[in-house]
N, C-alpha and C. Protein backbone atom coordinates (compact mmCIF):
# COMPACT_ATOMS: atom_id res chain seq x y z
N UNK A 1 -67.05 -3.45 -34.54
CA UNK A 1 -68.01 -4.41 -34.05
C UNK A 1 -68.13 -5.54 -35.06
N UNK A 2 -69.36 -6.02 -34.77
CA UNK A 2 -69.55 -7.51 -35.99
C UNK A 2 -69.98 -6.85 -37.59
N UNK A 3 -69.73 -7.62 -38.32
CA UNK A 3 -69.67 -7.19 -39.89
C UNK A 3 -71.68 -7.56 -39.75
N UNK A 4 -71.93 -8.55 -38.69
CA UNK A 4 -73.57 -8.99 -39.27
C UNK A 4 -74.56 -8.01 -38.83
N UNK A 5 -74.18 -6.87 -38.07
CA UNK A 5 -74.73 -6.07 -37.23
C UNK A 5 -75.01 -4.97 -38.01
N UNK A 6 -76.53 -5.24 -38.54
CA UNK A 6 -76.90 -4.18 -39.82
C UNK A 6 -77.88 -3.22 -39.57
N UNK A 7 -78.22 -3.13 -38.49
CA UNK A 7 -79.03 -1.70 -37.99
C UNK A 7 -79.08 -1.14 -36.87
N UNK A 8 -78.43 -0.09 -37.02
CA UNK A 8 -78.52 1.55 -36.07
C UNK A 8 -78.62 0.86 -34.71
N UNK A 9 -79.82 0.66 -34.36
CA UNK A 9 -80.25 -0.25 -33.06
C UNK A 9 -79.35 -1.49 -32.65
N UNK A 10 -79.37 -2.48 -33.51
CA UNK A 10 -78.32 -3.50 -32.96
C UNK A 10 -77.02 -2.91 -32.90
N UNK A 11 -76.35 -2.43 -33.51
CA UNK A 11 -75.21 -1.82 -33.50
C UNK A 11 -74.58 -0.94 -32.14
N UNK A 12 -75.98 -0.31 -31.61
CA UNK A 12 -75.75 0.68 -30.53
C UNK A 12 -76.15 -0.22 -29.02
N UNK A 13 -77.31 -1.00 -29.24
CA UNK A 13 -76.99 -2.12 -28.34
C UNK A 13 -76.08 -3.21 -28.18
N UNK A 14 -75.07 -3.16 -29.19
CA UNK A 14 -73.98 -4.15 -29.27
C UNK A 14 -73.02 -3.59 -28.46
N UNK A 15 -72.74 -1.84 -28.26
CA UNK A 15 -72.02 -1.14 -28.39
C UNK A 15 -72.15 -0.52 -26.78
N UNK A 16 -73.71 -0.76 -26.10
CA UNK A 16 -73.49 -0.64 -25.13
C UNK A 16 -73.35 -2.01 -24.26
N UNK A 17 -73.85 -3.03 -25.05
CA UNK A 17 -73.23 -4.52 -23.64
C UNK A 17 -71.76 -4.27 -23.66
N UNK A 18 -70.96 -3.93 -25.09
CA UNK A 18 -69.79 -3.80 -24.69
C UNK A 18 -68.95 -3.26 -23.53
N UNK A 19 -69.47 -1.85 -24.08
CA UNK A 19 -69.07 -1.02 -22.86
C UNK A 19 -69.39 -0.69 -21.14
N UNK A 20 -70.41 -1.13 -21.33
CA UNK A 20 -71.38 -1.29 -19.85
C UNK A 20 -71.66 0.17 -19.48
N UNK A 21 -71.87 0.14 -18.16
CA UNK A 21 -72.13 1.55 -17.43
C UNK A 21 -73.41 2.01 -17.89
N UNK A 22 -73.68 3.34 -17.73
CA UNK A 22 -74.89 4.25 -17.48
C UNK A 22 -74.81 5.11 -18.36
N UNK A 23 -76.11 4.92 -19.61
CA UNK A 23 -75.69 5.43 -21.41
C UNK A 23 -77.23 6.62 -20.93
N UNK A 24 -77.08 8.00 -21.18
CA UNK A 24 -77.73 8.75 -21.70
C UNK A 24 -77.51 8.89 -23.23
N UNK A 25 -78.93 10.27 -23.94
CA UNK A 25 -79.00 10.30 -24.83
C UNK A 25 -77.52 10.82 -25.10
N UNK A 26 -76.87 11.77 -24.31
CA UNK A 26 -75.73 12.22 -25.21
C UNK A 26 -74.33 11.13 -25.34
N UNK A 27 -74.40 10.57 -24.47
CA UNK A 27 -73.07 9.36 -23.98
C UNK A 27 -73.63 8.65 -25.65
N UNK A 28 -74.82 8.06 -25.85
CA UNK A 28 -74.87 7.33 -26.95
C UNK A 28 -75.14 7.86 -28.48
N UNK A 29 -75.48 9.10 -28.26
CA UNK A 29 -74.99 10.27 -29.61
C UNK A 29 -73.58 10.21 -29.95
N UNK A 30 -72.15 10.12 -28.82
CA UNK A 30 -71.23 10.58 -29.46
C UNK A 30 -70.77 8.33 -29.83
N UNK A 31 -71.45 7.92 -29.38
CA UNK A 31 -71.12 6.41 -29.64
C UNK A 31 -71.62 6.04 -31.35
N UNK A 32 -72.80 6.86 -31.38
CA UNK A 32 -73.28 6.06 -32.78
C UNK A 32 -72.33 7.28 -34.08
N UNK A 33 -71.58 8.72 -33.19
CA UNK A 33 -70.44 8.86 -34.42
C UNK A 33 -69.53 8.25 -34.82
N UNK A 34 -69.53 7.56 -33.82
CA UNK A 34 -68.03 6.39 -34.54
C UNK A 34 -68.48 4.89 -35.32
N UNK A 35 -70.05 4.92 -35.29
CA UNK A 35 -70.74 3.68 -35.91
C UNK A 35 -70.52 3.95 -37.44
N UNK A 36 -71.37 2.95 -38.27
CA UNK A 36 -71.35 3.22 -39.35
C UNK A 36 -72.38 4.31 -39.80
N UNK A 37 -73.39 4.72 -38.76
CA UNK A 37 -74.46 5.80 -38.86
C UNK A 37 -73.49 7.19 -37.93
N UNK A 38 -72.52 7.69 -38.59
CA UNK A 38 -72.44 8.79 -37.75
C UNK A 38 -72.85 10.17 -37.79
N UNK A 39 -73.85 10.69 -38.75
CA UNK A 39 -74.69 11.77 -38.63
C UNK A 39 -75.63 11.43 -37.60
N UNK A 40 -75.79 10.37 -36.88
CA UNK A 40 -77.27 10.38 -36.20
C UNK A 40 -76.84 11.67 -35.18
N UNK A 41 -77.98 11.89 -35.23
CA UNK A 41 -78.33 13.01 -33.35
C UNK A 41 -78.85 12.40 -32.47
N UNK A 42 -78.44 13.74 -31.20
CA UNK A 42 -79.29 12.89 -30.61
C UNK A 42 -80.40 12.71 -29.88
N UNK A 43 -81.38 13.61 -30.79
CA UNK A 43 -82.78 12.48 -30.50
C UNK A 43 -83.06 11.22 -31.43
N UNK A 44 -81.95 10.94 -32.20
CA UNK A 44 -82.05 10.16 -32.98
C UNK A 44 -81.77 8.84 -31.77
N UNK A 45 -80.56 9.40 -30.86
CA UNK A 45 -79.94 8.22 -30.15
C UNK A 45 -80.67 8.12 -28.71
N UNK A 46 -81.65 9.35 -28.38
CA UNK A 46 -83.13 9.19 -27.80
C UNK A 46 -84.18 8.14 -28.10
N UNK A 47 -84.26 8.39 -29.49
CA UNK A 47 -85.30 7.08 -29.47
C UNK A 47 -85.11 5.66 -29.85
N UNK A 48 -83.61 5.77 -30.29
CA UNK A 48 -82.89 4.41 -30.23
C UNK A 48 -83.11 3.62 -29.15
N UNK A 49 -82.33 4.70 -27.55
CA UNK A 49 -82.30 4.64 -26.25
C UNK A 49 -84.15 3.71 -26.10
N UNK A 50 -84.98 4.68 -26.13
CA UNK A 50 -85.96 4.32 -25.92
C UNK A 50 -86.65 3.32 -26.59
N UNK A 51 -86.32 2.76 -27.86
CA UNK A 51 -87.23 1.52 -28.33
C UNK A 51 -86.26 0.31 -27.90
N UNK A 52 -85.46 0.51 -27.62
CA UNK A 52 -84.48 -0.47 -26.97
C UNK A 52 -84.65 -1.28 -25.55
N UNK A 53 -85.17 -0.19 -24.47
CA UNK A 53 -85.84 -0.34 -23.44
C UNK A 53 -87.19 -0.75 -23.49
N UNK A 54 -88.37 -0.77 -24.72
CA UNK A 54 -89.31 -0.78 -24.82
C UNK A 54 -89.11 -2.30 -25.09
N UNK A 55 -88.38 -2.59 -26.25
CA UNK A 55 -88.17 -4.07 -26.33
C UNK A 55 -87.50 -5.24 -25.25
N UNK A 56 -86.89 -4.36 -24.15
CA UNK A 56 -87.08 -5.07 -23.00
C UNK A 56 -85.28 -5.20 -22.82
N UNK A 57 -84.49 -4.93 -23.94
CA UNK A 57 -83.12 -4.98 -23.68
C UNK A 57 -82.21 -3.59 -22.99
N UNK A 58 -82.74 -2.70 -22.71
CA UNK A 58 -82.31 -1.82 -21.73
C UNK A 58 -83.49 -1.62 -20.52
N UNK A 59 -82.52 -0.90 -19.42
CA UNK A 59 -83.56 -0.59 -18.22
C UNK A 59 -83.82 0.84 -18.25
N UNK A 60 -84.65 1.52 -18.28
CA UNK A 60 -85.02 3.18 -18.09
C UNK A 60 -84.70 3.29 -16.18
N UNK A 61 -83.98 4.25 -16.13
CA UNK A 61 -83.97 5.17 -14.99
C UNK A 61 -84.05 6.18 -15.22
N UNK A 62 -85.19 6.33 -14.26
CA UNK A 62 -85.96 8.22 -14.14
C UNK A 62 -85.27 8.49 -12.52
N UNK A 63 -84.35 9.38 -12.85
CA UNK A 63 -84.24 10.57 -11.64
C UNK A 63 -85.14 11.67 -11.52
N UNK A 64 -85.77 11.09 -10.30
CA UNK A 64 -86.79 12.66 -10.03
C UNK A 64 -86.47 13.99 -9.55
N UNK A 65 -84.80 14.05 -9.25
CA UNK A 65 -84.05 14.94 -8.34
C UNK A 65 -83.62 15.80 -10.11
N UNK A 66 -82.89 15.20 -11.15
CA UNK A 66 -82.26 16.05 -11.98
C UNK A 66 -83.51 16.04 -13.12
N UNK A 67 -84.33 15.31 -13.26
CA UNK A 67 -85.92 14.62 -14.53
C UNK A 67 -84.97 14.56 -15.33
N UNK A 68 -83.74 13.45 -15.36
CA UNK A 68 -83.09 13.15 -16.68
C UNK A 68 -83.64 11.39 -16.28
N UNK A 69 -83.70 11.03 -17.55
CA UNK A 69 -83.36 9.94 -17.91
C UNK A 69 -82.20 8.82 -18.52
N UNK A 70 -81.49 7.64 -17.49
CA UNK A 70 -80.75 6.91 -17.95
C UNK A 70 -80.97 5.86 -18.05
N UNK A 71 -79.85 5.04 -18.78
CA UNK A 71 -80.43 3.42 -19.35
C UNK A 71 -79.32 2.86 -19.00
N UNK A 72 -79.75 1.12 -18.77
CA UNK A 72 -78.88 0.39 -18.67
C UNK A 72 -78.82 -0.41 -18.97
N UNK A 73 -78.04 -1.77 -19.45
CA UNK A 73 -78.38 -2.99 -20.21
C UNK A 73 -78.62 -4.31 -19.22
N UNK A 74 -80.05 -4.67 -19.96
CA UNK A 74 -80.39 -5.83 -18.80
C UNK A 74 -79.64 -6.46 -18.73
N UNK A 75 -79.51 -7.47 -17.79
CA UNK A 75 -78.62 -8.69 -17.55
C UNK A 75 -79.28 -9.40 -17.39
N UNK A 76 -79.22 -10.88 -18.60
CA UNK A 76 -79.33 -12.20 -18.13
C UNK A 76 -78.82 -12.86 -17.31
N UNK A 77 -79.78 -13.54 -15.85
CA UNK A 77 -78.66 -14.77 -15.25
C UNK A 77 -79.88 -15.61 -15.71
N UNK A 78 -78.39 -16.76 -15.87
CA UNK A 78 -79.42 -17.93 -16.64
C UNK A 78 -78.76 -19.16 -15.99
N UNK A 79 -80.03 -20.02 -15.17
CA UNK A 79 -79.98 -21.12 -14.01
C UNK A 79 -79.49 -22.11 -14.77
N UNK A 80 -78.24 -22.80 -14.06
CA UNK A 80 -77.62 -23.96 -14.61
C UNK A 80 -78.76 -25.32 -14.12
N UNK A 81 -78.80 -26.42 -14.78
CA UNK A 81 -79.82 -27.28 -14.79
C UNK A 81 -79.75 -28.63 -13.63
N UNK A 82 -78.40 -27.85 -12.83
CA UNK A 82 -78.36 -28.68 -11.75
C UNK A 82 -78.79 -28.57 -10.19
């Protein structure tokens, strides 16, 4: 990833715009072993997941059929000025 990308959090949100798709806690546990943090766990990559969404750059999905929780990365569309 980028050399300026200096914490756990940016790193793993860098890591999912990359990749896209539908990140649970474990999908982004085995992502932050290949980071420069790779002991994290993962409730470590639980509450990554979750302050990430809190700050408004992932989406929480609650399935009420399995009570898991997944995330996804918002998307900006941004109106051209014409």
């Amino acid at each position: 990833m980028d050399d300026l990308i200096d914490t756990r959090r940016d790193w793993l949100l860098a890591e999912i715009r990359t990749r896209r798709g539908i990140w649970t806690a474990i999908r982004a546990e085995e992502a932050l072993h290949r980071s420069p943090w790779p002991t994290s766990g993962r409730n470590t990559a639980r509450k990554d997941l979750r302050a990430l969404a809190a700050s408004g750059a992932l989406i929480a999905h609650d399935n009420e059929i399995t009570r898991r929780r997944t995330y996804t990365a918002r998307v900006l569309h941004l109106r051209s000025a014409a």
